[in-house]
PDB file of N, CA and C in Angstrom:
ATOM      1  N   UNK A   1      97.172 159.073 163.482  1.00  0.00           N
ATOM      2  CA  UNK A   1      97.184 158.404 162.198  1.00  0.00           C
ATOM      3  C   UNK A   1      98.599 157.898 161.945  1.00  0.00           C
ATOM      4  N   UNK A   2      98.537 156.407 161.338  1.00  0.00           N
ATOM      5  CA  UNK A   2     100.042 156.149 161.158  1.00  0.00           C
ATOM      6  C   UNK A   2     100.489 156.248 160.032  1.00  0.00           C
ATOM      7  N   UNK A   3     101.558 156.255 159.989  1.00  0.00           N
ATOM      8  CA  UNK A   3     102.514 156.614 158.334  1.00  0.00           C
ATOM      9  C   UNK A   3     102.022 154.960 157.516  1.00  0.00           C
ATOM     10  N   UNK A   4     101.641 155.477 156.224  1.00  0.00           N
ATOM     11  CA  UNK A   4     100.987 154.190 155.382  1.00  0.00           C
ATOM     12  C   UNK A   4     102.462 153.765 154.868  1.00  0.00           C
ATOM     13  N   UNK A   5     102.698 152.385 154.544  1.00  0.00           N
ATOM     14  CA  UNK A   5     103.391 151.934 154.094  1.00  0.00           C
ATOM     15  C   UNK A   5     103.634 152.166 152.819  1.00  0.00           C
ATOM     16  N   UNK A   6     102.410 152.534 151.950  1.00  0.00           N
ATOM     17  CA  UNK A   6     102.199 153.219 150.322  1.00  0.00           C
ATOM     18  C   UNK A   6     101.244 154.312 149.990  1.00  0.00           C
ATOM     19  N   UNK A   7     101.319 155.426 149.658  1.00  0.00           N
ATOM     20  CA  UNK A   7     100.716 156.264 149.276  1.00  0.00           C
ATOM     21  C   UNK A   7     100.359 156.552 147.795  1.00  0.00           C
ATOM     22  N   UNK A   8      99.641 157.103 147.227  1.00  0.00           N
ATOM     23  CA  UNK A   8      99.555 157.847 146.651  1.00  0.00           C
ATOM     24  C   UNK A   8      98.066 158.502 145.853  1.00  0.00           C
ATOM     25  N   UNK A   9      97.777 159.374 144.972  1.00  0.00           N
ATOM     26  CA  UNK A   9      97.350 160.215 144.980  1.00  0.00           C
ATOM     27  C   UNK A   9      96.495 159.803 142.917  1.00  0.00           C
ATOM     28  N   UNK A  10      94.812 160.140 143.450  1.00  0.00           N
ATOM     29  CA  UNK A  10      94.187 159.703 142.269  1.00  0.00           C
ATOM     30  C   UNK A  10      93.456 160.728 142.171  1.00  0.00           C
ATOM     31  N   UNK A  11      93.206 161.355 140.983  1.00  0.00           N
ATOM     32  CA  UNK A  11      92.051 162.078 140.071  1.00  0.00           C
ATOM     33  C   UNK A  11      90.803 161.361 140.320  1.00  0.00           C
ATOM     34  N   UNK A  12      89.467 161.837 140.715  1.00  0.00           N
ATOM     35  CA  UNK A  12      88.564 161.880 140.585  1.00  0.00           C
ATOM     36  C   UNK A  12      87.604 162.627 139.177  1.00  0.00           C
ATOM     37  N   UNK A  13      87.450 161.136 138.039  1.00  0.00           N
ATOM     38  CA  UNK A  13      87.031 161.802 137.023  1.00  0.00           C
ATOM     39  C   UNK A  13      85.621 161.343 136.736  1.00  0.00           C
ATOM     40  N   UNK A  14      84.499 162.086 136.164  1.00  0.00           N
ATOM     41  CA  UNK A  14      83.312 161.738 135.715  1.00  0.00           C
ATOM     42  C   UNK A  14      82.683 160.273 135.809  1.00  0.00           C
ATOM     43  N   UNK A  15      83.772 159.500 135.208  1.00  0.00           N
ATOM     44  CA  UNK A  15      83.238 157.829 134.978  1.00  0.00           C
ATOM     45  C   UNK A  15      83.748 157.281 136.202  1.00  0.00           C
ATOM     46  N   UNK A  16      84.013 157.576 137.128  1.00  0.00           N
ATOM     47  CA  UNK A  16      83.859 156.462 138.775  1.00  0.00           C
ATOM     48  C   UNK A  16      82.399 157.511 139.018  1.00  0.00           C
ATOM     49  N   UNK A  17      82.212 158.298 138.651  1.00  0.00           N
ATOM     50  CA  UNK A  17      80.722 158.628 139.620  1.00  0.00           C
ATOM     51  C   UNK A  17      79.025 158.446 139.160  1.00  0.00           C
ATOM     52  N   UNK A  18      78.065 158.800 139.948  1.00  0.00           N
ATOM     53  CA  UNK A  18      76.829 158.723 139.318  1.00  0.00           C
ATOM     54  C   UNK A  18      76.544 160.359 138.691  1.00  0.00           C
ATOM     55  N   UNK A  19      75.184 160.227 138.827  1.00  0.00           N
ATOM     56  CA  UNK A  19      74.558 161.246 137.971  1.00  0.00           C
ATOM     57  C   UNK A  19      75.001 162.363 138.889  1.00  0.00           C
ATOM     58  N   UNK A  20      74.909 162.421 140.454  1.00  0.00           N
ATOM     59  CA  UNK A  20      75.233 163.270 141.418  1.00  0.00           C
ATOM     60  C   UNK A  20      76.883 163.639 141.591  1.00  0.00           C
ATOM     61  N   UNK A  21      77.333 162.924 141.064  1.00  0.00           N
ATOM     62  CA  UNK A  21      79.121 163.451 140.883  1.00  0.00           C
ATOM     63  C   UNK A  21      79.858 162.931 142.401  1.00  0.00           C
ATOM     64  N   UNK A  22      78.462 161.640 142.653  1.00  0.00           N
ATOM     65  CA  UNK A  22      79.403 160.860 144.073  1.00  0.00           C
ATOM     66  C   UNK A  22      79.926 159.952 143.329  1.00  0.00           C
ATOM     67  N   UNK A  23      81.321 159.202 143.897  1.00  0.00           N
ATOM     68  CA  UNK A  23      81.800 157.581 143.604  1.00  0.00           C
ATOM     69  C   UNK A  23      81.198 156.777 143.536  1.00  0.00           C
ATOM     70  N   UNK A  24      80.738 155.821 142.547  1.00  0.00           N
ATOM     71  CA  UNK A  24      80.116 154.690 142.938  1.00  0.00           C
ATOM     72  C   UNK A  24      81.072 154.239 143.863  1.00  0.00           C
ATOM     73  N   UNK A  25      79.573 152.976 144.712  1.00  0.00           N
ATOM     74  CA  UNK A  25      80.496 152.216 145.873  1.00  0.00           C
ATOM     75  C   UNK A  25      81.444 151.196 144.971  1.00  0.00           C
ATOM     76  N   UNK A  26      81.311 150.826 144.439  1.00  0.00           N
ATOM     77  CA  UNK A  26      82.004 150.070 143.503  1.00  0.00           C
ATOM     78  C   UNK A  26      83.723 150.218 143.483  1.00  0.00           C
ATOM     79  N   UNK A  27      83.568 151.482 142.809  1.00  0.00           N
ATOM     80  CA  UNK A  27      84.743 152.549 142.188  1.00  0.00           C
ATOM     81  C   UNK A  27      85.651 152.783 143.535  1.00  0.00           C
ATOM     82  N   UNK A  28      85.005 152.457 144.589  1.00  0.00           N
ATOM     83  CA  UNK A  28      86.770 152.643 145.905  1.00  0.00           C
ATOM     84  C   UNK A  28      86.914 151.124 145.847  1.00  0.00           C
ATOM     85  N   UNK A  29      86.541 150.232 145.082  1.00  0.00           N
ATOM     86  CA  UNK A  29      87.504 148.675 145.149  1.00  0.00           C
ATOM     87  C   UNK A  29      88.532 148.930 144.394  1.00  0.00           C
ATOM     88  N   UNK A  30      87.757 149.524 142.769  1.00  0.00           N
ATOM     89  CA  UNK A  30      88.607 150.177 142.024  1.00  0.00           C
ATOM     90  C   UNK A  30      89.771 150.785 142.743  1.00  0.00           C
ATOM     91  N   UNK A  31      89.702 151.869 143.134  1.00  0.00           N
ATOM     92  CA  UNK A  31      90.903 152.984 143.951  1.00  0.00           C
ATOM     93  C   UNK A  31      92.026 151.611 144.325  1.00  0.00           C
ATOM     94  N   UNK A  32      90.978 151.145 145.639  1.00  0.00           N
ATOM     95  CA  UNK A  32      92.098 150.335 146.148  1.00  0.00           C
ATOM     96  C   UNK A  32      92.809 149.524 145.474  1.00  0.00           C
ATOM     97  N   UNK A  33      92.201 148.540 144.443  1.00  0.00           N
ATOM     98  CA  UNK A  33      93.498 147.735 143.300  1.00  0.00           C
ATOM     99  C   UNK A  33      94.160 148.516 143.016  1.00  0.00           C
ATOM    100  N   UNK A  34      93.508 149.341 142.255  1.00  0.00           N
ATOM    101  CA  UNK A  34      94.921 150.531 141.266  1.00  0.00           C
ATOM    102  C   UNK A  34      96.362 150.355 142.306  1.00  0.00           C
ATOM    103  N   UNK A  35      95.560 150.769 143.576  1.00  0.00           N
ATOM    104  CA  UNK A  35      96.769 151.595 144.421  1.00  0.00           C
ATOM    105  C   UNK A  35      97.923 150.280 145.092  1.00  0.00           C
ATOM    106  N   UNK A  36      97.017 148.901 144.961  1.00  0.00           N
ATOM    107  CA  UNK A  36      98.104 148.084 145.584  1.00  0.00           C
ATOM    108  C   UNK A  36      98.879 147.783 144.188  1.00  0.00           C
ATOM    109  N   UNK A  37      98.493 147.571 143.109  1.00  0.00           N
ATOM    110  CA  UNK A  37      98.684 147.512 141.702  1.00  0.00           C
ATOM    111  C   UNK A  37     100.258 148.066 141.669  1.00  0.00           C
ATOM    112  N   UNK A  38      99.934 149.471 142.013  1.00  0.00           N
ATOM    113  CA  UNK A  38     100.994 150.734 142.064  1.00  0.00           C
ATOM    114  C   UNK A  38     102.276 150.443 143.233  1.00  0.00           C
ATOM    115  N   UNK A  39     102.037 150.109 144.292  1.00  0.00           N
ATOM    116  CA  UNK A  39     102.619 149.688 145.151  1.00  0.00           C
ATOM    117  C   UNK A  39     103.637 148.283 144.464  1.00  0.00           C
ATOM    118  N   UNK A  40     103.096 147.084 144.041  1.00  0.00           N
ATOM    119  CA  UNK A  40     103.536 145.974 143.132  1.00  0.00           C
ATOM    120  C   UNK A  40     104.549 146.704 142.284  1.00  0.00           C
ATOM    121  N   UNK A  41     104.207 147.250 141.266  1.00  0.00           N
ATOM    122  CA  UNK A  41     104.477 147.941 140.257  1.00  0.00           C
ATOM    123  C   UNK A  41     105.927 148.886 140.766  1.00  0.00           C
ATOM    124  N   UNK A  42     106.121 149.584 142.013  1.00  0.00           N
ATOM    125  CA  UNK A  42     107.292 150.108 142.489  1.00  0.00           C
ATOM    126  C   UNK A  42     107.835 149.502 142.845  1.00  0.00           C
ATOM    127  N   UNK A  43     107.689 148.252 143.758  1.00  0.00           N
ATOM    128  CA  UNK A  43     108.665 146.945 144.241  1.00  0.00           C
ATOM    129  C   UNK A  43     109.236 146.402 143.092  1.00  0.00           C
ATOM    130  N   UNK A  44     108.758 147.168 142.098  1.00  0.00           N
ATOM    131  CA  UNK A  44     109.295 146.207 140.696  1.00  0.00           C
ATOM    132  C   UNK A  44     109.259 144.573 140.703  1.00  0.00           C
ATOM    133  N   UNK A  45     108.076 144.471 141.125  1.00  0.00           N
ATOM    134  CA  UNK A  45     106.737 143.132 140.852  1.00  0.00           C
ATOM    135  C   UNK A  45     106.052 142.995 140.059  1.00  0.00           C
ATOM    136  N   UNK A  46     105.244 142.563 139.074  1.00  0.00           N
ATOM    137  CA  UNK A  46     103.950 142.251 138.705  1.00  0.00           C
ATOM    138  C   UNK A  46     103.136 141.594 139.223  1.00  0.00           C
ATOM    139  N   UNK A  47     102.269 142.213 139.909  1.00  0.00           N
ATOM    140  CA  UNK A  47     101.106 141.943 141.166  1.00  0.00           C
ATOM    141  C   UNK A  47     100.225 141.058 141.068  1.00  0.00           C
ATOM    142  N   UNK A  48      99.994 139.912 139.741  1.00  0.00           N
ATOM    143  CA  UNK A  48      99.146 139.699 139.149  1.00  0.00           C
ATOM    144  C   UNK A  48     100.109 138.214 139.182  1.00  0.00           C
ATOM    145  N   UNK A  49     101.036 138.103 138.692  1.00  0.00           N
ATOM    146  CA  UNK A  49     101.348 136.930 138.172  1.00  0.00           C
ATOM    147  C   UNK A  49     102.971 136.740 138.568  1.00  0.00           C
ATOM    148  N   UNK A  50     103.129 136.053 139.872  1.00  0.00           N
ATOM    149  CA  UNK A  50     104.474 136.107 140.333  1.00  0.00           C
ATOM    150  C   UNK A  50     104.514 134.892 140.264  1.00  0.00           C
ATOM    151  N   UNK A  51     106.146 134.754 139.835  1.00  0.00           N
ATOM    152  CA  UNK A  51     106.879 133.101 139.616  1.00  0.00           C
ATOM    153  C   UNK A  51     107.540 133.186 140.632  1.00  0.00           C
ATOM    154  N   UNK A  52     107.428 131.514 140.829  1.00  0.00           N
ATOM    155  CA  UNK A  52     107.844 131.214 142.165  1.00  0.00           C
ATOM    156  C   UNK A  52     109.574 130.532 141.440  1.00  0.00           C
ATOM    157  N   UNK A  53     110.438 130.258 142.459  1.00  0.00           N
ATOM    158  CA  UNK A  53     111.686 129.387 141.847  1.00  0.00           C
ATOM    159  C   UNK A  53     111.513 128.830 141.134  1.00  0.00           C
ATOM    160  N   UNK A  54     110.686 127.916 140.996  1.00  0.00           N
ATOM    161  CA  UNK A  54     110.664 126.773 139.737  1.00  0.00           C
ATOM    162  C   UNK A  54     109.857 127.150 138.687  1.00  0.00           C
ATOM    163  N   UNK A  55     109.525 128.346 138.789  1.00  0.00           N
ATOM    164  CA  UNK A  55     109.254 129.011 137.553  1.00  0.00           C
ATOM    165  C   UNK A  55     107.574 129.000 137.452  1.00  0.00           C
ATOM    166  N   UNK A  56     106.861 128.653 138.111  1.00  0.00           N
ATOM    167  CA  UNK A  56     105.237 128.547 138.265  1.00  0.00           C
ATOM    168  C   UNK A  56     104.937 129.592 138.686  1.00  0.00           C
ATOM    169  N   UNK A  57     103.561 129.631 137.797  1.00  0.00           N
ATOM    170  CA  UNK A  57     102.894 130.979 137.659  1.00  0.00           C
ATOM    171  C   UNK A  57     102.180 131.043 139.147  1.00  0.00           C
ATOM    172  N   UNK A  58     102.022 132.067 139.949  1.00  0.00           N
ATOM    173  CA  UNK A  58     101.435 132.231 141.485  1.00  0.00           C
ATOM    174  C   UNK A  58     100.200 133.306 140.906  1.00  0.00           C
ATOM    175  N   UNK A  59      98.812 133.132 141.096  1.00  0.00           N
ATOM    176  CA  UNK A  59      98.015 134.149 141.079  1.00  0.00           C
ATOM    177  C   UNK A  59      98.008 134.610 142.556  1.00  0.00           C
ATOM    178  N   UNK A  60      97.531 136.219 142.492  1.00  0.00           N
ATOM    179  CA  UNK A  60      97.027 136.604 143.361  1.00  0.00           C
ATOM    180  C   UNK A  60      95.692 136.717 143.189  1.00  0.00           C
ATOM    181  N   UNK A  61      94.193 136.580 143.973  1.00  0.00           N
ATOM    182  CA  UNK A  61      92.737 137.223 143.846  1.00  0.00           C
ATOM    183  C   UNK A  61      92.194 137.612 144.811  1.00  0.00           C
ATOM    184  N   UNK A  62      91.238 138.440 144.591  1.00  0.00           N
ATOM    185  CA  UNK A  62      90.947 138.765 146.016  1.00  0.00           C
ATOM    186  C   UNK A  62      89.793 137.863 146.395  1.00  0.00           C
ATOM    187  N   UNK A  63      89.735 137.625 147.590  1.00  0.00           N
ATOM    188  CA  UNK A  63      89.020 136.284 147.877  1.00  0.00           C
ATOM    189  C   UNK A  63      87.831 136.905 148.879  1.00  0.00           C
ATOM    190  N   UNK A  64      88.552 137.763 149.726  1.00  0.00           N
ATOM    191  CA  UNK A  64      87.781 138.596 150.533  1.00  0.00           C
ATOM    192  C   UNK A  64      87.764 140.456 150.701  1.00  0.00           C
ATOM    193  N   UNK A  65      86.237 140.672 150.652  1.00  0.00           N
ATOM    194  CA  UNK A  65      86.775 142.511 150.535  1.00  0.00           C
ATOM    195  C   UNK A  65      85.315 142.777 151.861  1.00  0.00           C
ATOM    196  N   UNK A  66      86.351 143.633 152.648  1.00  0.00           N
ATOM    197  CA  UNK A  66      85.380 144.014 154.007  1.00  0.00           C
ATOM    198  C   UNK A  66      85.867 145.835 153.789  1.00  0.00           C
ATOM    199  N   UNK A  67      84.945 146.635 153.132  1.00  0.00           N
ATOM    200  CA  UNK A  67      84.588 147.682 153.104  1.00  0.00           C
ATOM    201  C   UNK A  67      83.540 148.591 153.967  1.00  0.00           C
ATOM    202  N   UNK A  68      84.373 149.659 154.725  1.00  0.00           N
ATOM    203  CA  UNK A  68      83.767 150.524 155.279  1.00  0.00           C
ATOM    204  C   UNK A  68      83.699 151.956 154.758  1.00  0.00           C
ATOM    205  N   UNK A  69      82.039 152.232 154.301  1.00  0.00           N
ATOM    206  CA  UNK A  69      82.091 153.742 153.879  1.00  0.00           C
ATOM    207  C   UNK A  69      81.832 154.621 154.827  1.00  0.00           C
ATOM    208  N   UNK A  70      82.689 156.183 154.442  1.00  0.00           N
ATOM    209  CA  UNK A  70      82.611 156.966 155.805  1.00  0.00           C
ATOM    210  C   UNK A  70      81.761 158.453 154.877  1.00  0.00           C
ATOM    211  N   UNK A  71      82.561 158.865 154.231  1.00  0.00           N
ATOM    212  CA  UNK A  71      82.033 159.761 153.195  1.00  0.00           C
ATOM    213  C   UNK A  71      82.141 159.800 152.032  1.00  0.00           C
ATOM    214  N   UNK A  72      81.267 160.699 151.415  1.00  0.00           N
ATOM    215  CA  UNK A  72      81.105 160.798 149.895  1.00  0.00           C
ATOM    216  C   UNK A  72      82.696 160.891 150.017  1.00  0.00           C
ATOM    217  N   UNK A  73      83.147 160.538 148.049  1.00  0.00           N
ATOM    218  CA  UNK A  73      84.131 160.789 146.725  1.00  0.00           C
ATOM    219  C   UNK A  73      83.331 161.601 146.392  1.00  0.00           C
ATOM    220  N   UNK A  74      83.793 162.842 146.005  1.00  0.00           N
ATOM    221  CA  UNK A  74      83.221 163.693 145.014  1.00  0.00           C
ATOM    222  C   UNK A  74      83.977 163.827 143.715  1.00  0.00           C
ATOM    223  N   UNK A  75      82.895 164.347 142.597  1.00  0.00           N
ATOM    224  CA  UNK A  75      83.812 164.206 141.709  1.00  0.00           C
ATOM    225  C   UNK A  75      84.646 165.504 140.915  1.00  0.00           C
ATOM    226  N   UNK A  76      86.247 165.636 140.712  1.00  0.00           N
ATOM    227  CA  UNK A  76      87.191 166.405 140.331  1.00  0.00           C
ATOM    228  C   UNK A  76      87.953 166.552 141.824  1.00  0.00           C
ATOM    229  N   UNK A  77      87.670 165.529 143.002  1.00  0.00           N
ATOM    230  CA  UNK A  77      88.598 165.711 144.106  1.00  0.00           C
ATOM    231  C   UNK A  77      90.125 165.315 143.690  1.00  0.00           C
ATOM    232  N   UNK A  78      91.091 165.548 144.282  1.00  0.00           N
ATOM    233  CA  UNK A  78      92.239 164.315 144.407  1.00  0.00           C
ATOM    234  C   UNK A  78      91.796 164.006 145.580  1.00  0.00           C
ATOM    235  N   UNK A  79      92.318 162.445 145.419  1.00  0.00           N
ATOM    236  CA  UNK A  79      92.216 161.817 146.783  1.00  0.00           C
ATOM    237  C   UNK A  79      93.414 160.792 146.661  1.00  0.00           C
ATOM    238  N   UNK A  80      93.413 160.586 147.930  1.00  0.00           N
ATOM    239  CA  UNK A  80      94.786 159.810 148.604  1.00  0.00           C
ATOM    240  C   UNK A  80      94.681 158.618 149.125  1.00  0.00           C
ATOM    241  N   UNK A  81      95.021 157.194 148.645  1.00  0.00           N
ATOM    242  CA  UNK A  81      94.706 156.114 148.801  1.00  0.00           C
ATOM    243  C   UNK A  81      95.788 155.427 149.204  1.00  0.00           C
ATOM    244  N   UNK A  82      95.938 154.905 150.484  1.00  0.00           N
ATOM    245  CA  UNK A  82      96.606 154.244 151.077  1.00  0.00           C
ATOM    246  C   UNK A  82      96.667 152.665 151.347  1.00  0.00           C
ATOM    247  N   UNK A  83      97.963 152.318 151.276  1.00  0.00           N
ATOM    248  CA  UNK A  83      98.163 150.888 151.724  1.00  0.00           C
ATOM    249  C   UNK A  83      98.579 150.976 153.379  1.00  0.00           C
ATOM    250  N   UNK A  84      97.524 151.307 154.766  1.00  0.00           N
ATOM    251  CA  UNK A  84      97.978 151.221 156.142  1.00  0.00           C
ATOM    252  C   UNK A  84      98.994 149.713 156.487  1.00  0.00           C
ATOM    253  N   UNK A  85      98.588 148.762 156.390  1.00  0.00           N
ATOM    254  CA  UNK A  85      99.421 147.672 157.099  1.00  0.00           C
ATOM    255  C   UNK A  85      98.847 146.506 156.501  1.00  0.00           C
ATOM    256  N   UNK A  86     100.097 145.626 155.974  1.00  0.00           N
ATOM    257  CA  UNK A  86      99.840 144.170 155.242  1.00  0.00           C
ATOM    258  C   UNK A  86     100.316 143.091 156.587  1.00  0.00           C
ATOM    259  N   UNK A  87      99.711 142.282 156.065  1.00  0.00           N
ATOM    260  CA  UNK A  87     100.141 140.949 156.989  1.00  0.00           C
ATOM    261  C   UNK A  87     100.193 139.947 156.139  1.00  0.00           C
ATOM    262  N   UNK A  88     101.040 138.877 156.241  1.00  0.00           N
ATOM    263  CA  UNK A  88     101.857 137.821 155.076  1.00  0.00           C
ATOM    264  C   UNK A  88     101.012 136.445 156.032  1.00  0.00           C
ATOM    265  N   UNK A  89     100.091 135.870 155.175  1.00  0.00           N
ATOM    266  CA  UNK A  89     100.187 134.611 155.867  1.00  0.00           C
ATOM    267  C   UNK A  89     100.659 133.666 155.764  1.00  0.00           C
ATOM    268  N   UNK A  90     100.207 132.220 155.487  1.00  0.00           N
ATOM    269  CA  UNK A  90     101.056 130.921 154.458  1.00  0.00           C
ATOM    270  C   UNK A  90     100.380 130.979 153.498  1.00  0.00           C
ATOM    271  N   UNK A  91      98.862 131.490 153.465  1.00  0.00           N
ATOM    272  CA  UNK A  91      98.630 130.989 151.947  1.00  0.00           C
ATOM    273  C   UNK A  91      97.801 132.580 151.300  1.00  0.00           C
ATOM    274  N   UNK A  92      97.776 133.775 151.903  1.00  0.00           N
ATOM    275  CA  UNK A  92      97.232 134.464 151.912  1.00  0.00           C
ATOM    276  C   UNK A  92      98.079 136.179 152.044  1.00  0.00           C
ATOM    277  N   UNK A  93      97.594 137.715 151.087  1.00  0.00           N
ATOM    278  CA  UNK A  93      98.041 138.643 151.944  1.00  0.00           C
ATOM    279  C   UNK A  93      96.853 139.164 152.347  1.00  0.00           C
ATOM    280  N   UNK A  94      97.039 139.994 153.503  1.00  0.00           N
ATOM    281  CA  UNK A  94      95.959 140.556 154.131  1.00  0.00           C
ATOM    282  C   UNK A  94      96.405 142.528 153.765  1.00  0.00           C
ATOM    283  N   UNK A  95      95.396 143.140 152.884  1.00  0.00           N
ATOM    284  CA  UNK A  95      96.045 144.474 153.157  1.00  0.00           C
ATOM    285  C   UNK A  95      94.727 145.493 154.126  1.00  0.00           C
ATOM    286  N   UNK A  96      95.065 146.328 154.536  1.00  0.00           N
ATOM    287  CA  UNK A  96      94.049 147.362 155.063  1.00  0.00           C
ATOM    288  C   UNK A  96      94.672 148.452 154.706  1.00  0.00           C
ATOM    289  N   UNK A  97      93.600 148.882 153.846  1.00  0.00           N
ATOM    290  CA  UNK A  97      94.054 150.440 153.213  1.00  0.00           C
ATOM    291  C   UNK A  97      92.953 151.079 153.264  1.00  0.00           C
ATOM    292  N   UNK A  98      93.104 152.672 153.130  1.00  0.00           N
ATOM    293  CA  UNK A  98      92.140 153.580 153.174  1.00  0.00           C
ATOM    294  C   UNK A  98      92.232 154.455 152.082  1.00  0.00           C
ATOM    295  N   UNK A  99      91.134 155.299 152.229  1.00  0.00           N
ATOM    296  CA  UNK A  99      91.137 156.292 151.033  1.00  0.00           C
ATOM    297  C   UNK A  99      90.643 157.885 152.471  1.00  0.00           C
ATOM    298  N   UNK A 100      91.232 158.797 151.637  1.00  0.00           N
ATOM    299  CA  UNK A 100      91.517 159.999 152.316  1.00  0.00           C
ATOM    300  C   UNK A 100      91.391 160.888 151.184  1.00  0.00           C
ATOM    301  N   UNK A 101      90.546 162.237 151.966  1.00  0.00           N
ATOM    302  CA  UNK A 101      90.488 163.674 150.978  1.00  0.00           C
ATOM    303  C   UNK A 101      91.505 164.168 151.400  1.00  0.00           C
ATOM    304  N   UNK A 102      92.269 164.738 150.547  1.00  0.00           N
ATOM    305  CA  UNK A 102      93.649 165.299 150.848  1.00  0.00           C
ATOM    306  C   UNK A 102      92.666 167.081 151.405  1.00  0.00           C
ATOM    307  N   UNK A 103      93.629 167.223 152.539  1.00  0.00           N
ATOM    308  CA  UNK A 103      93.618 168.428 153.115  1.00  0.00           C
ATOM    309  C   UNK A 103      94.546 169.289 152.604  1.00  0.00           C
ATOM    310  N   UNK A 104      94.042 170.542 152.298  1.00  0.00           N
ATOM    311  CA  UNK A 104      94.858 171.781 151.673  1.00  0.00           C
ATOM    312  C   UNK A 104      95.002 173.088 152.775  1.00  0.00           C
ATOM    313  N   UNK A 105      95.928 173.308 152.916  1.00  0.00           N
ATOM    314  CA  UNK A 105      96.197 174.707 153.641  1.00  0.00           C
ATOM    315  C   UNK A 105      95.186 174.561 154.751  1.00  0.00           C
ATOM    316  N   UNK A 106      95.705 173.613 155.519  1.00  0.00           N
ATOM    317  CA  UNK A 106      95.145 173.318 156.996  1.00  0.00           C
ATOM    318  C   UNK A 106      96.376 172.825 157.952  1.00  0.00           C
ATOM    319  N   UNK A 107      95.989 173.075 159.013  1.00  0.00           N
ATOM    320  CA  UNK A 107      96.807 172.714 159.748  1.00  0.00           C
ATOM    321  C   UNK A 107      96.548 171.071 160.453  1.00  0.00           C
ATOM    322  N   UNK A 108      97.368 170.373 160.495  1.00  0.00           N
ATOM    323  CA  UNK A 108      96.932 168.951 160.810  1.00  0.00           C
ATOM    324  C   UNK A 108      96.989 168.648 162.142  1.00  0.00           C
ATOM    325  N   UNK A 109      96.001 167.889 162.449  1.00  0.00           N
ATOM    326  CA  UNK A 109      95.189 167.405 163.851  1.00  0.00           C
ATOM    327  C   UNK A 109      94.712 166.051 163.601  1.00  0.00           C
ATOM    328  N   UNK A 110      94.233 165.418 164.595  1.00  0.00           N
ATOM    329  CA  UNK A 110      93.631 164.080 164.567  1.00  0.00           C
ATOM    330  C   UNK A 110      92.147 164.460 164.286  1.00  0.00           C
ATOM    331  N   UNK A 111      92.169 165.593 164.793  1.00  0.00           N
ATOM    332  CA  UNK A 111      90.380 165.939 164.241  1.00  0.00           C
ATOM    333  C   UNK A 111      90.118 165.806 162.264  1.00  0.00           C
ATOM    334  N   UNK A 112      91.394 166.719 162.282  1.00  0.00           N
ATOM    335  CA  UNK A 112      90.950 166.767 160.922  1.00  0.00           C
ATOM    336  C   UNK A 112      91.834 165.199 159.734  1.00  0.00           C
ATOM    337  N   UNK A 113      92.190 164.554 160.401  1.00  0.00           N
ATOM    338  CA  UNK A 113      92.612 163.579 159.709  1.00  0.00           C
ATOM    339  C   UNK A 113      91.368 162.374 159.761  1.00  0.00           C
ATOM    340  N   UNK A 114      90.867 162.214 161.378  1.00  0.00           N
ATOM    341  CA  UNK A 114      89.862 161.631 161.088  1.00  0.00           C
ATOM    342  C   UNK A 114      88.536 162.259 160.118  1.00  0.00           C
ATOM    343  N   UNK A 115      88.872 163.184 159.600  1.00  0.00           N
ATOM    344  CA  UNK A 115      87.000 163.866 158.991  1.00  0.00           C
ATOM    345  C   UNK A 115      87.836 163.694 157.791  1.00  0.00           C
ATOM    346  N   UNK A 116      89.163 163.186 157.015  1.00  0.00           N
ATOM    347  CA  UNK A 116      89.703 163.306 155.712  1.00  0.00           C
ATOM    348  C   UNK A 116      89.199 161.674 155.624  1.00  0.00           C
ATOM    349  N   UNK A 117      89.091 160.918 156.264  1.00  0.00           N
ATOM    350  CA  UNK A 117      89.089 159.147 155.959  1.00  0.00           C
ATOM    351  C   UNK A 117      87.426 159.171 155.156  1.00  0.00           C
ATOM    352  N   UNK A 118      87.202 158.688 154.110  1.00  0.00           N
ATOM    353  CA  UNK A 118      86.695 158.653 153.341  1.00  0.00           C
ATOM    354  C   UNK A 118      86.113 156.826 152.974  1.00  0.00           C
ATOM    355  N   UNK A 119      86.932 156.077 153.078  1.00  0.00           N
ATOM    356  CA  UNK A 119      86.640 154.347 153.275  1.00  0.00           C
ATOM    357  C   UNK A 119      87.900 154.282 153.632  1.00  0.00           C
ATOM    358  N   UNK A 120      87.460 152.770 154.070  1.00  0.00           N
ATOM    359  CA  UNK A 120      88.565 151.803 154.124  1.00  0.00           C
ATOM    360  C   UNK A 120      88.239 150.573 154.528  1.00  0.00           C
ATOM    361  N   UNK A 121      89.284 149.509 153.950  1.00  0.00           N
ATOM    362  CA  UNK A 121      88.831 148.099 153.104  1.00  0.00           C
ATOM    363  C   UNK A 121      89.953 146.876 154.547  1.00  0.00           C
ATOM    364  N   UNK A 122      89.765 145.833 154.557  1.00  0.00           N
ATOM    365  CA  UNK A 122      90.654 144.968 155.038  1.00  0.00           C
ATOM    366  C   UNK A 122      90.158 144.041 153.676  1.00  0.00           C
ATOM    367  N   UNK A 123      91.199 143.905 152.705  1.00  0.00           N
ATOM    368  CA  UNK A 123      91.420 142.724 151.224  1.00  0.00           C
ATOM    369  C   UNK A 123      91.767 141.947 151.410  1.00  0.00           C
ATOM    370  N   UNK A 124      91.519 140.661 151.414  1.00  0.00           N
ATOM    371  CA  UNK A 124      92.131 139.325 151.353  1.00  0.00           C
ATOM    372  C   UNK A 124      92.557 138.527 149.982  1.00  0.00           C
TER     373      UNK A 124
END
């Protein structure tokens, strides 16, 4: 597993889940904005609405979302949502991030990092 370029770490509360206390599929697009949001937000950016030199407003949207689910979100987990690797195009960013159950008082392996991956998205 490689070191994510952005980390960090979300509450799992009642309203991302259904009646069964799984994530909606929905609710990891959710995760993932928050978390590039957060990422923006530490570069001391606003992720949403960047001026270019001459002072024009630049949107970002997402244009494309390729989501892979691996396992349930349960709900009252923390979980750990990552930004893995961006790519800059000319007119486009590309991110691939994942979401991960944080492991407690385990010892770490590729076994158990792959059984923590939970989704993960390539965003356009």
């Amino acid at each position: 597993m490689t070191t994510p370029i952005f980390a960090t770490d979300y509450n799992v509360y009642i309203n991302h889940t259904d009646a069964g206390g799984i994530v909606y599929h929905a609710n990891h697009l959710v995760f993932f904005e928050n978390c590039r949001r957060d990422w923006f937000t530490k570069l001391g950016l606003n992720g949403y609405f960047l001026k270019t030199d001459s002072g024009e407003v630049q949107h970002f949207v997402v244009s494309q979302a390729d989501l892979q689910y691996k396992r349930a979100i349960l709900l009252d987990e923390v979980i750990t949502v990552r930004i893995d690797k961006v790519e800059l195009k000319p007119a486009s960013i590309v991110f691939y991030q994942s979401i991960h159950r944080q492991q407690t008082n385990s010892p770490s392996s590729d076994r158990k990092n792959n059984e923590s991956l939970l989704s993960s998205t390539k965003i356009v």
